[in-house]
Protein backbone atom coordinates (compact mmCIF):
# COMPACT_ATOMS: atom_id res chain seq x y z
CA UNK A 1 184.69 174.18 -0.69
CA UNK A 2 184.53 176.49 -3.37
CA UNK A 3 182.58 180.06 -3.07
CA UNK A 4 179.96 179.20 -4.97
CA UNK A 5 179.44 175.71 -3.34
CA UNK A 6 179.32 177.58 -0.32
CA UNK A 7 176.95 179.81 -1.28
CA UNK A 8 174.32 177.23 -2.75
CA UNK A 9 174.95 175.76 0.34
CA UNK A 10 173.92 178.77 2.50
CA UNK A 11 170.84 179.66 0.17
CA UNK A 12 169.34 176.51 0.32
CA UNK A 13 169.78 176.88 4.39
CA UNK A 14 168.34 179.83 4.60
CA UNK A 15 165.60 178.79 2.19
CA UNK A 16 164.48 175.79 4.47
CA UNK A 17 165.26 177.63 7.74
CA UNK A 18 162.97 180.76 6.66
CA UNK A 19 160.36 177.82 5.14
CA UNK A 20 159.85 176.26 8.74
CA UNK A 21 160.39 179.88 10.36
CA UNK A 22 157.72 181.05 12.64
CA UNK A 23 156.99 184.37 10.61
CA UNK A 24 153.85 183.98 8.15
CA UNK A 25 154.81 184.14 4.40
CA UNK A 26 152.92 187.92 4.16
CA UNK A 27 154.58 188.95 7.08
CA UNK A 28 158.56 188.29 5.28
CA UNK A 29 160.75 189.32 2.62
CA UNK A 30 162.44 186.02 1.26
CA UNK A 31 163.84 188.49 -2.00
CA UNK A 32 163.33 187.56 -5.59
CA UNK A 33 164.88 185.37 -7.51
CA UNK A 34 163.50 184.90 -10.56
CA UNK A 35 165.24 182.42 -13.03
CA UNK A 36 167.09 180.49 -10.38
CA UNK A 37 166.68 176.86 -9.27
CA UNK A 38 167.72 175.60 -6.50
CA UNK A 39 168.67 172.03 -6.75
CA UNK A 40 168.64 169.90 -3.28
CA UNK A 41 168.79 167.02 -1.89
CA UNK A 42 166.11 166.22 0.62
CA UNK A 43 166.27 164.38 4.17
CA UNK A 44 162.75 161.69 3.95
CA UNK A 45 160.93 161.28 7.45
CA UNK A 46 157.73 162.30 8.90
CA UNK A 47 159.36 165.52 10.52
CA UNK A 48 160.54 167.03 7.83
CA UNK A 49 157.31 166.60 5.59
CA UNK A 50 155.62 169.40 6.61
CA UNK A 51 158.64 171.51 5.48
CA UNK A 52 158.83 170.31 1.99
CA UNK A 53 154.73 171.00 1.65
CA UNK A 54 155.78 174.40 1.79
CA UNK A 55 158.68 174.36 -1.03
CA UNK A 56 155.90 175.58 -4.23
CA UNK A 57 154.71 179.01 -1.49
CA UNK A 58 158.26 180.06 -1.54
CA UNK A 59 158.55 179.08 -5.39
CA UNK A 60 155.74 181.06 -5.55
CA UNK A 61 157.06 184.01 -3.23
CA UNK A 62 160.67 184.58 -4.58
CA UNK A 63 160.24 183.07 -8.11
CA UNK A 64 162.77 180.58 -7.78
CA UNK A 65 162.37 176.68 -8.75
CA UNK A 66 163.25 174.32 -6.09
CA UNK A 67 164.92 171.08 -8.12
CA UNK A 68 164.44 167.96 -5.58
CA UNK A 69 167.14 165.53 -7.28
């Protein structure tokens, strides 16, 4: 994989992981990112829903667009 595959890849992990984190959105630092979208694909299934509810908070935190293709 190329660097910069590799480091979509690790944003977007990082992005979900700190999404379904314990910490409360006030209490973190997810940076900003203003101008960048993230494009994912997303796993479907009941567990997972309540991750992707909170995609628009972190849009909303770091300024970044989450692109669901």
């Amino acid at each position: 994989m190329t660097t910069k595959i590799l480091r979509k890849v690790l944003l977007a992990t990082c992005a979900l992981a700190g999404l379904s984190g314990l910490a409360h959105a006030a209490d973190f630092d997810y940076g900003k990112f203003p101008g960048y979208t993230l494009k994912v694909k997303l796993i479907g299934g009941t567990q997972y829903e309540h991750l992707y509810t909170r995609i628009p908070e972190w849009e909303k935190l770091t300024g970044a667009k989450v692109d669901i293709v």
